[in-house]
N, C-alpha and C. Protein backbone atom coordinates (compact mmCIF):
# COMPACT_ATOMS: atom_id res chain seq x y z
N UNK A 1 43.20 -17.47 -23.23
CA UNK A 1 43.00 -18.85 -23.66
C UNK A 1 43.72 -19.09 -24.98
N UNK A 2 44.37 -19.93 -25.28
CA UNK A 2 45.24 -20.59 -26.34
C UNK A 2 44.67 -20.94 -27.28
N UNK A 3 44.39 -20.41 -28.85
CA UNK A 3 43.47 -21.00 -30.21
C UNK A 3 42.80 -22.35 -29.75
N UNK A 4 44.66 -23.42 -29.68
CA UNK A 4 44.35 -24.66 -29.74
C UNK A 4 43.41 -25.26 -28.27
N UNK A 5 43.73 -24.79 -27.50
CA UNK A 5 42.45 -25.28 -26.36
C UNK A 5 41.59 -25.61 -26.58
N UNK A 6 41.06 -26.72 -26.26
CA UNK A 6 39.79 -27.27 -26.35
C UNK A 6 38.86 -26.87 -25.51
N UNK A 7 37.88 -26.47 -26.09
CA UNK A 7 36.29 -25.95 -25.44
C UNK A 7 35.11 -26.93 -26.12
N UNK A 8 33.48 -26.43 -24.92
CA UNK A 8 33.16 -26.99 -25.42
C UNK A 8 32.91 -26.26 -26.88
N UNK A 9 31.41 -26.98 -27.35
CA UNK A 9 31.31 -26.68 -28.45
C UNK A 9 29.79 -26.23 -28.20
N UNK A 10 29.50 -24.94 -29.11
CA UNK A 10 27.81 -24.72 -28.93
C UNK A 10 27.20 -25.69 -30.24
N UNK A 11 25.71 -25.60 -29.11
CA UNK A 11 25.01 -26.60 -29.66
C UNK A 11 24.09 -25.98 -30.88
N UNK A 12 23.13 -26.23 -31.02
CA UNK A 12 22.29 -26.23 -32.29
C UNK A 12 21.56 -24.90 -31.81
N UNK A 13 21.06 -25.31 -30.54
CA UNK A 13 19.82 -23.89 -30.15
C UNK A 13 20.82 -22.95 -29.91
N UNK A 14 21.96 -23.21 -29.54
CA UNK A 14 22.62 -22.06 -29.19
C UNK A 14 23.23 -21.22 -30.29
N UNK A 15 22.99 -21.85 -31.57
CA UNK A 15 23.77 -21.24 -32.77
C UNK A 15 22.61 -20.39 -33.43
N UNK A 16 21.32 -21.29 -32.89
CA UNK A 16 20.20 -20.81 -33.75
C UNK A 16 19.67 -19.36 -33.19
N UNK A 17 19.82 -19.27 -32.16
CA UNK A 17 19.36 -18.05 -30.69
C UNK A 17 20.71 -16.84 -31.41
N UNK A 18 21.81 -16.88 -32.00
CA UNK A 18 22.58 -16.24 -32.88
C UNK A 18 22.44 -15.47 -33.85
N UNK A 19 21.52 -16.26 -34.47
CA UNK A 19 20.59 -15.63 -36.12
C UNK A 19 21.25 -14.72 -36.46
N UNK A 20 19.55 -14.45 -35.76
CA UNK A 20 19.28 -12.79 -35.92
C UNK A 20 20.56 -11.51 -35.82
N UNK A 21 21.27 -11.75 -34.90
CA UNK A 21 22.38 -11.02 -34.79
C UNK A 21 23.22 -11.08 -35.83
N UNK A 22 23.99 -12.07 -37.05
CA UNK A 22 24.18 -12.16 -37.90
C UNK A 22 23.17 -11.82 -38.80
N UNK A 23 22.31 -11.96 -39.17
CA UNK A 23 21.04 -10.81 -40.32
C UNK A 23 21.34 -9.61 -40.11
N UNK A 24 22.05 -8.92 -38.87
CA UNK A 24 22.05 -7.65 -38.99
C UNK A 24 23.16 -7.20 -39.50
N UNK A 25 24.56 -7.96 -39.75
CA UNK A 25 25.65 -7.15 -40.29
C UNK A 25 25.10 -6.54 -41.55
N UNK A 26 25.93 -5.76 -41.49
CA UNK A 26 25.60 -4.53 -42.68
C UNK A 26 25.59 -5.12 -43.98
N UNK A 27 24.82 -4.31 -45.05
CA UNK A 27 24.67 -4.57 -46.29
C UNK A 27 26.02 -4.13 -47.02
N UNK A 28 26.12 -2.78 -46.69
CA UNK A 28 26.37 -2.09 -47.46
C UNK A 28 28.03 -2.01 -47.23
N UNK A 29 28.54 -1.26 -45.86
CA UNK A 29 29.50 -0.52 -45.93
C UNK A 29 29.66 -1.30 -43.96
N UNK A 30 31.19 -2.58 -44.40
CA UNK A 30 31.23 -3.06 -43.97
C UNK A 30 32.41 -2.75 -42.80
N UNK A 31 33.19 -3.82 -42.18
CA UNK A 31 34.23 -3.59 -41.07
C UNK A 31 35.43 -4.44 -41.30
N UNK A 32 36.58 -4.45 -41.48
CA UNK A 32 37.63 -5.70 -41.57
C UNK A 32 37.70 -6.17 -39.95
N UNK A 33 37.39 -7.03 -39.37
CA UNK A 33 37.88 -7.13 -38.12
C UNK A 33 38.81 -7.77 -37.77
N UNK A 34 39.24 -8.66 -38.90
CA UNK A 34 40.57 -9.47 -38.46
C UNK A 34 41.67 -10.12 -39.43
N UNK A 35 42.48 -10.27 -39.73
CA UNK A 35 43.28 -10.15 -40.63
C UNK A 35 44.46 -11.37 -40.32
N UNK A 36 44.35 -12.66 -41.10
CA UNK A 36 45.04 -13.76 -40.68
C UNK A 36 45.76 -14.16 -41.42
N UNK A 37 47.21 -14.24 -41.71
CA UNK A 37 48.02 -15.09 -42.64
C UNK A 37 48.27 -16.61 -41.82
N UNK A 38 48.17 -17.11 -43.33
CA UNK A 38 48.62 -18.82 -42.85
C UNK A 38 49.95 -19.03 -43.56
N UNK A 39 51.25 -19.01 -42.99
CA UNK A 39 52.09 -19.11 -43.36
C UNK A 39 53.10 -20.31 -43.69
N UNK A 40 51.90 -21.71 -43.07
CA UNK A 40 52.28 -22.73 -43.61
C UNK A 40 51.00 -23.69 -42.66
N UNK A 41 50.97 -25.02 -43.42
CA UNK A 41 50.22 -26.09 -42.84
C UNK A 41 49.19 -26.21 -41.48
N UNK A 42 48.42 -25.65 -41.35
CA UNK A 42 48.21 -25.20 -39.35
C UNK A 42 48.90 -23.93 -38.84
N UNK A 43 49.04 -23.16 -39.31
CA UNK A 43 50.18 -22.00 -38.94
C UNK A 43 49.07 -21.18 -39.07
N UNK A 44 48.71 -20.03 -38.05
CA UNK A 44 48.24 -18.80 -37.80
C UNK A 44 48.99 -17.68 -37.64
N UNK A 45 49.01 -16.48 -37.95
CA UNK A 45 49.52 -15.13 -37.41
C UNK A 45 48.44 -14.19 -37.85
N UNK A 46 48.10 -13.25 -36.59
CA UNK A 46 47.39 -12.37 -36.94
C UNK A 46 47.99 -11.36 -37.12
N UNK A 47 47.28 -10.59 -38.01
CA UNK A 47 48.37 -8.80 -38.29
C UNK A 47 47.25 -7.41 -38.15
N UNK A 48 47.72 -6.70 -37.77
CA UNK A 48 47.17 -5.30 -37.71
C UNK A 48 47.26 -4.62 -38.90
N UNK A 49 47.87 -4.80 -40.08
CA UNK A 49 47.85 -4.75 -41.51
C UNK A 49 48.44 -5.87 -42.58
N UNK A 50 47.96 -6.08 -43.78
CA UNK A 50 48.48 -6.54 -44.77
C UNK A 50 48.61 -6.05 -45.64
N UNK A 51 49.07 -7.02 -46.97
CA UNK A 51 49.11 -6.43 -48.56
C UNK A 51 48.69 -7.33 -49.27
N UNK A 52 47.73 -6.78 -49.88
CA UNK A 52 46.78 -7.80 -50.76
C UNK A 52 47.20 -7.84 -52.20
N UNK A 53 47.94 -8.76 -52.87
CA UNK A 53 48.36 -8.78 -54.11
C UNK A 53 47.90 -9.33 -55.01
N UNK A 54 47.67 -8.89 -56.28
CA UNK A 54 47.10 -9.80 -57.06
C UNK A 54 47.93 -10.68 -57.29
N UNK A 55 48.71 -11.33 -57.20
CA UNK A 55 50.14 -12.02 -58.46
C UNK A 55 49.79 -12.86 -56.41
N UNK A 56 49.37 -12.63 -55.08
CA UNK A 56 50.12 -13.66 -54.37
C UNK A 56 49.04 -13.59 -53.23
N UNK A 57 47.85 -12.89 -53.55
CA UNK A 57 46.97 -12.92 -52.75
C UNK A 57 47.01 -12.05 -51.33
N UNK A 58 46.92 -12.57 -50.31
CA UNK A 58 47.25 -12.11 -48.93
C UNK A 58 48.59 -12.08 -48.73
N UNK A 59 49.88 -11.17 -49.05
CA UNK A 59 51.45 -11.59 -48.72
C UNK A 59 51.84 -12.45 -47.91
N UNK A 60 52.35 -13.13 -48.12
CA UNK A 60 53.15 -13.81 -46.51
C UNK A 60 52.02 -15.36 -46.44
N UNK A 61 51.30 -15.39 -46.90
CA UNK A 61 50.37 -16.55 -46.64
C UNK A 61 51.13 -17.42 -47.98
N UNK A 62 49.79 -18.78 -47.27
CA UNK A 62 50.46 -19.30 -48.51
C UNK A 62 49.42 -19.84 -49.69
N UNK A 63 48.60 -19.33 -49.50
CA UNK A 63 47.81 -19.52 -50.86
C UNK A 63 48.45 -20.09 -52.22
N UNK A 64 49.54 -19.45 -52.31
CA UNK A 64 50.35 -19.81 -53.86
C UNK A 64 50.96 -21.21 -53.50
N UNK A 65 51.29 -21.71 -52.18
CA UNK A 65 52.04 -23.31 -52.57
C UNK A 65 51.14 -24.28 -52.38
N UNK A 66 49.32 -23.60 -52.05
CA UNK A 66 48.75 -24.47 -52.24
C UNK A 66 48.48 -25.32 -53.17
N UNK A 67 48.16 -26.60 -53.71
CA UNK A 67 48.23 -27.63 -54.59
C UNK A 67 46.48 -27.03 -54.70
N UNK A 68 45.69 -27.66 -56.40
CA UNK A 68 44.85 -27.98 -56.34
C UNK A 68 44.12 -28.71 -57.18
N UNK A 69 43.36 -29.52 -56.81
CA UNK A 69 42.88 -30.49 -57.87
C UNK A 69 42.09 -30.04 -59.17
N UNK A 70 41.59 -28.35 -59.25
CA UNK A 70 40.69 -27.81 -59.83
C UNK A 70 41.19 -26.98 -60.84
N UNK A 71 42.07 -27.17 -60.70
CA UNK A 71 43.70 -26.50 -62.33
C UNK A 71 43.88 -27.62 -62.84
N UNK A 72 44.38 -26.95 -64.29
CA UNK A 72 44.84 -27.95 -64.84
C UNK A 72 46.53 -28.24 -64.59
N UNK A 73 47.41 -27.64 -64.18
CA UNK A 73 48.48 -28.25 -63.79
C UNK A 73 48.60 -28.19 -62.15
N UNK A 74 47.47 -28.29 -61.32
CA UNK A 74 47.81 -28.44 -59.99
C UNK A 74 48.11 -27.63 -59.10
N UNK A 75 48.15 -26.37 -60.12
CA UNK A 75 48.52 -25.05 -59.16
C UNK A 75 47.39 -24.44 -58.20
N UNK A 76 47.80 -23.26 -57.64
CA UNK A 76 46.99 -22.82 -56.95
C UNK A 76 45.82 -22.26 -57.73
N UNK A 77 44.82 -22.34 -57.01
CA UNK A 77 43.14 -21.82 -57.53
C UNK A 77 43.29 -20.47 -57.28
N UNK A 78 42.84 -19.39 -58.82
CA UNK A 78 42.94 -18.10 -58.40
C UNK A 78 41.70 -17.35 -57.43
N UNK A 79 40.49 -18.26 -57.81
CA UNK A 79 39.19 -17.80 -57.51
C UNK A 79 39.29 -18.47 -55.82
N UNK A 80 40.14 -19.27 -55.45
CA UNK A 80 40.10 -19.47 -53.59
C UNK A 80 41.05 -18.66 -53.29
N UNK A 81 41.95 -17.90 -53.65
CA UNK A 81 43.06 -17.12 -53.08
C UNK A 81 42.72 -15.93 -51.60
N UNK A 82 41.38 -15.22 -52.17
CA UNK A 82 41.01 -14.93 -50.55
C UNK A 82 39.52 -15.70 -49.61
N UNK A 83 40.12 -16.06 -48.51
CA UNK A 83 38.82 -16.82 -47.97
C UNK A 83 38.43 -15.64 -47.02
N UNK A 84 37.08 -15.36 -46.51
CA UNK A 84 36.51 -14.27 -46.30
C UNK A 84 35.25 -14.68 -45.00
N UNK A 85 35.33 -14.98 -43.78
CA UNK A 85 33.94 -15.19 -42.70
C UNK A 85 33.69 -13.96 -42.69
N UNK A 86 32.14 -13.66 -42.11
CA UNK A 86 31.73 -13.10 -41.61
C UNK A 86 31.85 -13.10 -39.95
N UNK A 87 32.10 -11.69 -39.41
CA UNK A 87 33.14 -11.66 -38.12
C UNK A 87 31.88 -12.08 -37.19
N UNK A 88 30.67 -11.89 -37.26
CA UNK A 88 29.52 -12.58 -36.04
C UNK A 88 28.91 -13.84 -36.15
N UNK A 89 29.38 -14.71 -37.38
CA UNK A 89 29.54 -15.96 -37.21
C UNK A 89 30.33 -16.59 -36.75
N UNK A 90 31.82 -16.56 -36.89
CA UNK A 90 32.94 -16.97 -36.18
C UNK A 90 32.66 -16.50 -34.43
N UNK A 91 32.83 -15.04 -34.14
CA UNK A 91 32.25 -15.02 -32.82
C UNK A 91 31.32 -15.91 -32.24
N UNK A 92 30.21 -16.76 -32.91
CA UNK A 92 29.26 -16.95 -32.23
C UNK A 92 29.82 -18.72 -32.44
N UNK A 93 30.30 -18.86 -33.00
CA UNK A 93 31.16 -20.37 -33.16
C UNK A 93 32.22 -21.05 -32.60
N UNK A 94 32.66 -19.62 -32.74
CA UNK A 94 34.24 -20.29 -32.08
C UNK A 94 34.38 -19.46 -30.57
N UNK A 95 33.50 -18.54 -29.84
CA UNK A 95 33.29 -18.49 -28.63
C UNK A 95 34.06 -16.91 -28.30
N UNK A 96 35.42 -17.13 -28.94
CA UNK A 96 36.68 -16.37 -28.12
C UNK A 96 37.35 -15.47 -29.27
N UNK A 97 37.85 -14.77 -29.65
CA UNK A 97 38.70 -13.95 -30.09
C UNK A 97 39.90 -14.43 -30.75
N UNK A 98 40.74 -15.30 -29.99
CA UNK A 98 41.64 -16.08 -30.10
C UNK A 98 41.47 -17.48 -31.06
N UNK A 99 40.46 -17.97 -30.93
CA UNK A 99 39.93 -18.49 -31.63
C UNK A 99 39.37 -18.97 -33.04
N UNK A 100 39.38 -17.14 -33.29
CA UNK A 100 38.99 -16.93 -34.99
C UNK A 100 39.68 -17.76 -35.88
N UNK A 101 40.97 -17.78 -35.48
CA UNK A 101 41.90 -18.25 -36.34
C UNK A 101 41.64 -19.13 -37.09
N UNK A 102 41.36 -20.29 -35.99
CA UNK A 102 40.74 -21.65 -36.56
C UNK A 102 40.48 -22.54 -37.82
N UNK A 103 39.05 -21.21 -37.96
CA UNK A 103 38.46 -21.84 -39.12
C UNK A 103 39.33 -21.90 -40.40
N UNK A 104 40.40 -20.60 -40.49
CA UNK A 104 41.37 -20.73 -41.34
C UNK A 104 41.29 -19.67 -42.45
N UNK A 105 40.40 -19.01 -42.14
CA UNK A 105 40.05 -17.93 -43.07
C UNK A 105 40.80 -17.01 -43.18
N UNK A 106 41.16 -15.98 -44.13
CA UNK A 106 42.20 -14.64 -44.13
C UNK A 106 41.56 -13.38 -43.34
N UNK A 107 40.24 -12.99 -43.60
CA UNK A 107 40.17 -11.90 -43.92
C UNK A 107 38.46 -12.35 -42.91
N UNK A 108 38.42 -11.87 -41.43
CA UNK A 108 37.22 -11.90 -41.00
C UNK A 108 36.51 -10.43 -40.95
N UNK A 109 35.34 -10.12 -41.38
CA UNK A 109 34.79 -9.24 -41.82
C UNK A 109 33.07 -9.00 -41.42
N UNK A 110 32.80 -7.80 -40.49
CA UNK A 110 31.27 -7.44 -40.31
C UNK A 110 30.48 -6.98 -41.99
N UNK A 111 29.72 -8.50 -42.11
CA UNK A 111 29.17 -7.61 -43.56
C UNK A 111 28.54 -8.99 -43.67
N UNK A 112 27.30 -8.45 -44.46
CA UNK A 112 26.58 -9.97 -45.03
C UNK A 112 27.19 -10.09 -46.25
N UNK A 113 27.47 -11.48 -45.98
CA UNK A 113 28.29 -12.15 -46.91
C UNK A 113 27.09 -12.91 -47.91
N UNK A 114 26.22 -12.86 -47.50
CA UNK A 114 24.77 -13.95 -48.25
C UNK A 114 24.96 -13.75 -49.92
N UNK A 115 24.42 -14.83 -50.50
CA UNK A 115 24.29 -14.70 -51.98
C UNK A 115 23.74 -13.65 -52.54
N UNK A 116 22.52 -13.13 -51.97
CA UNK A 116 21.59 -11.81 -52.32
C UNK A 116 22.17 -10.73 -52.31
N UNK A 117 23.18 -10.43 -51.24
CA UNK A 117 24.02 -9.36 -51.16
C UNK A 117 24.99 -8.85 -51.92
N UNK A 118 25.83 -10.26 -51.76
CA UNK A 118 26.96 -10.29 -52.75
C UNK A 118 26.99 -10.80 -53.51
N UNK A 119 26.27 -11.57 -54.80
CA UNK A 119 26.75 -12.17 -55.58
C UNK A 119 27.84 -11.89 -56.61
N UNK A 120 28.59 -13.82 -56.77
CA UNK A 120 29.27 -13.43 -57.71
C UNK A 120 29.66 -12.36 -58.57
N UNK A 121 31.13 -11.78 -58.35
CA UNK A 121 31.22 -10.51 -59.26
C UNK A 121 31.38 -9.62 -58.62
N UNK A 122 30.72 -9.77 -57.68
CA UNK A 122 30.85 -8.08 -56.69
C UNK A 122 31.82 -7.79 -56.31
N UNK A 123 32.14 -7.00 -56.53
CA UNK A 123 33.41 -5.95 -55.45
C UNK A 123 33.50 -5.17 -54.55
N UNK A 124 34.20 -5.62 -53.61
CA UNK A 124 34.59 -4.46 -52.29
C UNK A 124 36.22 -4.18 -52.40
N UNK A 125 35.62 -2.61 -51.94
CA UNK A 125 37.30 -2.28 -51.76
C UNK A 125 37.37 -1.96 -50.57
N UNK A 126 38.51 -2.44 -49.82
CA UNK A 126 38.86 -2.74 -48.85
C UNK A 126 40.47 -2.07 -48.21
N UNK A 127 40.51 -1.26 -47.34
CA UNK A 127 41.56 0.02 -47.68
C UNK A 127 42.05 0.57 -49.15
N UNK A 128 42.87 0.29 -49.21
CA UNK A 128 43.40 0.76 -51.11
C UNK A 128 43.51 -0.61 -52.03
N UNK A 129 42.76 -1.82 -51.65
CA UNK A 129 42.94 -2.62 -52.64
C UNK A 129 41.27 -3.28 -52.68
N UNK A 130 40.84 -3.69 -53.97
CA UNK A 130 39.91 -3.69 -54.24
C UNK A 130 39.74 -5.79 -54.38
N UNK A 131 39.39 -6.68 -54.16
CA UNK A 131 38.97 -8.09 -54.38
C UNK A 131 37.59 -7.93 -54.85
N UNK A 132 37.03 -9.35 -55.22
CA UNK A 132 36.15 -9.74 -56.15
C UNK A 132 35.38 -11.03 -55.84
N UNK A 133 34.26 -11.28 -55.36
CA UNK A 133 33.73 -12.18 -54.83
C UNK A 133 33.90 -13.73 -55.92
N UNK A 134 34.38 -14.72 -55.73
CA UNK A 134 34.51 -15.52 -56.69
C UNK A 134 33.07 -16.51 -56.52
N UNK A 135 33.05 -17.87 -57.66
CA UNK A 135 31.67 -18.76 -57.70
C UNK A 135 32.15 -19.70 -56.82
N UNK A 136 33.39 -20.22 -56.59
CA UNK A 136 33.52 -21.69 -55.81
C UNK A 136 32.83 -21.31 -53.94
N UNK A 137 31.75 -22.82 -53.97
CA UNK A 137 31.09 -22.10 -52.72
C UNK A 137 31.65 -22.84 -51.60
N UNK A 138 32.31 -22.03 -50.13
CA UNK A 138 33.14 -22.37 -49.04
C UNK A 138 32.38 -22.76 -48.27
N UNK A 139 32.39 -23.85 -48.12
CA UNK A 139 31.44 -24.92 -47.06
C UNK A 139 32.32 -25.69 -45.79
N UNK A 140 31.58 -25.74 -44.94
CA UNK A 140 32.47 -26.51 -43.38
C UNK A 140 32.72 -27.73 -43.51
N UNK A 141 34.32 -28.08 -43.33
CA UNK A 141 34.99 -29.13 -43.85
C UNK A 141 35.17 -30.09 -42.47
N UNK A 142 35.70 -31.27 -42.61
CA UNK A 142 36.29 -32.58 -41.17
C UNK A 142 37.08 -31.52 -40.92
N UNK A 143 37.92 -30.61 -40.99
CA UNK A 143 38.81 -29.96 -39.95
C UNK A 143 37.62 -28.79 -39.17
N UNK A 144 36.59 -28.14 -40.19
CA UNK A 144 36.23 -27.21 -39.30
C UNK A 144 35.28 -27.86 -38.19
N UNK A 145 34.27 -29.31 -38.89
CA UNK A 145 34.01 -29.98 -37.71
C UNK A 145 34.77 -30.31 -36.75
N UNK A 146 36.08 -30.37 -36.40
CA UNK A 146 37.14 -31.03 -35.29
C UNK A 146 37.34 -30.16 -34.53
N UNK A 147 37.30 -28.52 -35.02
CA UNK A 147 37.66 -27.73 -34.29
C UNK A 147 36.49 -26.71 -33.59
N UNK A 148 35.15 -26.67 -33.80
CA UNK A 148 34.12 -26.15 -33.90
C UNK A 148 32.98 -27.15 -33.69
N UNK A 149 32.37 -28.33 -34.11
CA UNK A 149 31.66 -28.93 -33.78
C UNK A 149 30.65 -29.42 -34.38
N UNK A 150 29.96 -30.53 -34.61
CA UNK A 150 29.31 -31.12 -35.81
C UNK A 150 27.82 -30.10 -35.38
N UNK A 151 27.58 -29.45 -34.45
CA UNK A 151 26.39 -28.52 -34.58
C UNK A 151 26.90 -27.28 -35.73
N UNK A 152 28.08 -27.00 -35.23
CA UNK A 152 28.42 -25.61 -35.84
C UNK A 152 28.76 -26.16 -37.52
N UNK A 153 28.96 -27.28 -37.62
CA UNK A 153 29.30 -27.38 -39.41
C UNK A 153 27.77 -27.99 -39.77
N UNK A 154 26.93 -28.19 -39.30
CA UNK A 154 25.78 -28.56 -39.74
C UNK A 154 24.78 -26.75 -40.00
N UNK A 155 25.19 -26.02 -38.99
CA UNK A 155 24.53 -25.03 -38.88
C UNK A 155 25.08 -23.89 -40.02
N UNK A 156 26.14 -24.15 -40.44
CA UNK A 156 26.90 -23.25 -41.56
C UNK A 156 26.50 -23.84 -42.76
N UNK A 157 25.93 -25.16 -43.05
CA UNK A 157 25.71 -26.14 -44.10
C UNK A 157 24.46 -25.64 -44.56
N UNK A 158 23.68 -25.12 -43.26
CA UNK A 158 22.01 -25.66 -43.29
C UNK A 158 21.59 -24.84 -44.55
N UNK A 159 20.02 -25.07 -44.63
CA UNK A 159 19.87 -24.10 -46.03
C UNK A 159 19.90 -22.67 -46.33
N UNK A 160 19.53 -22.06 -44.76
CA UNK A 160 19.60 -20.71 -44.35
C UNK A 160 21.11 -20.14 -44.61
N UNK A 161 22.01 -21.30 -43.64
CA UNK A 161 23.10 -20.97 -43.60
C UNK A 161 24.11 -21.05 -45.01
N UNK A 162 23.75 -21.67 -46.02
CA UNK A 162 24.30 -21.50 -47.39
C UNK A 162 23.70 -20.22 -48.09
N UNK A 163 22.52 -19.64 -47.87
CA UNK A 163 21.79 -18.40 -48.28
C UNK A 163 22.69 -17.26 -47.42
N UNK A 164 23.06 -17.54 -46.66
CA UNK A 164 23.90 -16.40 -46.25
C UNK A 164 25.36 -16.05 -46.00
N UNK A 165 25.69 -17.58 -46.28
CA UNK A 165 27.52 -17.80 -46.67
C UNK A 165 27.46 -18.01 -45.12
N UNK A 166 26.94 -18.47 -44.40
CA UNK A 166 27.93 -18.51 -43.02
C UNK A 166 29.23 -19.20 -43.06
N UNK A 167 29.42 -19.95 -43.57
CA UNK A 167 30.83 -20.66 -43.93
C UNK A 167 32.16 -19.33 -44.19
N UNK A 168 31.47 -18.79 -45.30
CA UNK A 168 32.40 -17.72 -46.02
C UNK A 168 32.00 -17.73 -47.25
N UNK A 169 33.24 -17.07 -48.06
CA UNK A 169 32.70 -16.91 -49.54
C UNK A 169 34.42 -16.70 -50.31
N UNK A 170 34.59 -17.13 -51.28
CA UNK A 170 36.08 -16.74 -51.69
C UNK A 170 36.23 -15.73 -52.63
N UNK A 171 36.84 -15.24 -52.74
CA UNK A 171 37.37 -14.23 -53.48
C UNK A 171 38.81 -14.05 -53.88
N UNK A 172 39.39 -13.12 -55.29
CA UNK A 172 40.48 -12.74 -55.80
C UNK A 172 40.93 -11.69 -55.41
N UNK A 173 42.31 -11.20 -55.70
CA UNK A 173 42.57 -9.99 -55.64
C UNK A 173 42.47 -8.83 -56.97
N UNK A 174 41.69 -7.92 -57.18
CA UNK A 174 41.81 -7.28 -58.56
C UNK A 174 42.49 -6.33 -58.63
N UNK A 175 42.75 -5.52 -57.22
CA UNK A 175 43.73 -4.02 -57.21
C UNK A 175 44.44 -4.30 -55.92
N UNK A 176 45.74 -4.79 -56.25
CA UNK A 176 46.53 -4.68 -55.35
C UNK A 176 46.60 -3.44 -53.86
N UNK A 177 46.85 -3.61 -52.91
CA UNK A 177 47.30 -2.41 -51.63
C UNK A 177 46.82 -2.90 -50.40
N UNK A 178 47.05 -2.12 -49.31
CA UNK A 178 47.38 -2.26 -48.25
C UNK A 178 45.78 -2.35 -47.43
N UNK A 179 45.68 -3.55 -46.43
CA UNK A 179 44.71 -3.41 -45.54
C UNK A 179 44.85 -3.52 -44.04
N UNK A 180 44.23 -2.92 -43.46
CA UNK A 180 44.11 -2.77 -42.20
C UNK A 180 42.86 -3.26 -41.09
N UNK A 181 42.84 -4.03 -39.93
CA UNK A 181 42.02 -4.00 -39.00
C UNK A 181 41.46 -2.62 -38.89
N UNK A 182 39.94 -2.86 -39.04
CA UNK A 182 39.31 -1.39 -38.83
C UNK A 182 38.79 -0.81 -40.18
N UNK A 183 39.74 -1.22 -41.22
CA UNK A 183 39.15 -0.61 -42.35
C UNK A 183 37.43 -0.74 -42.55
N UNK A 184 37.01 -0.18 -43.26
CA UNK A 184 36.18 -0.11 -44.23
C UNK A 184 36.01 -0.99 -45.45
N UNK A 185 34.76 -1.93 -45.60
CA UNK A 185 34.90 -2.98 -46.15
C UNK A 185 33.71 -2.29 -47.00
N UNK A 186 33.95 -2.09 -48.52
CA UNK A 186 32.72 -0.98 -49.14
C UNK A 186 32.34 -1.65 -50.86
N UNK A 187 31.19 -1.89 -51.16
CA UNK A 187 30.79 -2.52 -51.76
C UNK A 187 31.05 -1.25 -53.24
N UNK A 188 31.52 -1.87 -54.23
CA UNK A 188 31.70 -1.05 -55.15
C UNK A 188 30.53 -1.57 -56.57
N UNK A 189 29.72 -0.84 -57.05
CA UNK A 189 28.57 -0.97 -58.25
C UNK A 189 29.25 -0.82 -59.12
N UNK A 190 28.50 -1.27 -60.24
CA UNK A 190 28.60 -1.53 -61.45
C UNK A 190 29.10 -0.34 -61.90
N UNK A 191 28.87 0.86 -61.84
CA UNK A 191 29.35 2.37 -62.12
C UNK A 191 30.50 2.65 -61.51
N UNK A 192 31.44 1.88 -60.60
CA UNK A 192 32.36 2.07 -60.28
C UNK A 192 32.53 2.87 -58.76
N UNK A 193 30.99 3.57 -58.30
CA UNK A 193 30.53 3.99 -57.32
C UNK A 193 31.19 3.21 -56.26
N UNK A 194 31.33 3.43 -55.32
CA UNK A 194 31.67 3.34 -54.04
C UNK A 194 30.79 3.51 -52.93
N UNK A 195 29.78 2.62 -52.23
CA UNK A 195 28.78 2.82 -51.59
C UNK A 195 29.60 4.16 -50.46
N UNK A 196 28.83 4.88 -50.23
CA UNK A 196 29.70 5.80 -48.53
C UNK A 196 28.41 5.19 -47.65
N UNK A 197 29.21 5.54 -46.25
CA UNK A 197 28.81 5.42 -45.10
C UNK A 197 27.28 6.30 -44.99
């Protein structure tokens, strides 16, 4: 099936009957499952690896020619440079595999993304490069309603669903290197620790 194909859309009970299955991604020591550059306007490509830069974010995307109203000269926002779903919300939203793309996110990932988990500040390192959970909070926009469905942007909105980022969560890059589908998505403490498996 083709991203752009139109399906239907799940409804409210059907997002809600979901939950639980999202409460269970991991706390700790997470999964990269999907890895998306946007290389211009509506443009998708998925990759089996990237390079996460600090100076340009996700390579090859375009984060940097984004405009934004939240600088002072219009440039790109450093704290939106990586956008981040959780990989069993998108599954349970967007239906299909093919699909993920959609919402527009870089970096889809098994891991609770919730405020409690991660707040602001936190770090995961993620093959050999390490990002940084930023404060601006990623909420479901008129495009993700168009493509997903006024249940599914109401249900990412709701109050539960802001307690647990279903939307996503943004983040920077702090240590440049290479990531991969499959990696290991690992929450790094204040001591510099590295949660293990």
């Amino acid at each position: 099936m083709a991203p752009q194909e139109r399906m239907e859309h799940r409804t409210t009970s059907q997002l809600e009957a979901g939950l639980e299955e999202i409460r269970q991604s991991p706390k700790d020591n997470g999964v990269l499952k999907m890895i998306v550059r946007r290389p211009g306007v509506g443009q998708r490509e998925t990759q089996d690896a990237g390079e996460l830069s600090i100076a340009e974010g996700l390579v090859g995307d375009s984060w940097k020619e984004r405009e934004s109203k939240h600088t002072p000269d219009g440039s790109a926002h450093p704290e939106y440079q990586i956008n981040i779903m959780n990989s069993r919300t998108i599954a349970l939203v967007a239906q299909h595999p093919e699909r993920w793309p959609l919402a527009g996110d870089q970096l889809y990932v098994d891991l609770n993304l919730g405020g409690e988990n991660l707040p602001v500040g936190t770090r995961l390192a993620i093959g050999t490069s390490v990002i940084e959970v930023t404060s601006p909070p990623h909420t479901g926009c008129a495009k993700f309603m168009a493509r997903f469905g006024r249940d599914a942007t109401q249900f990412v909105n709701s109050r539960e669903g802001r307690a647990l980022n279903l939307r996503g969560i943004n983040a920077r890059v702090v240590k440049s290197g290479t990531i991969r589908v499959w990696d290991c998505v690992k929450k790094i403490f204040d001591d510099g620790f590295i949660q293990n498996s």
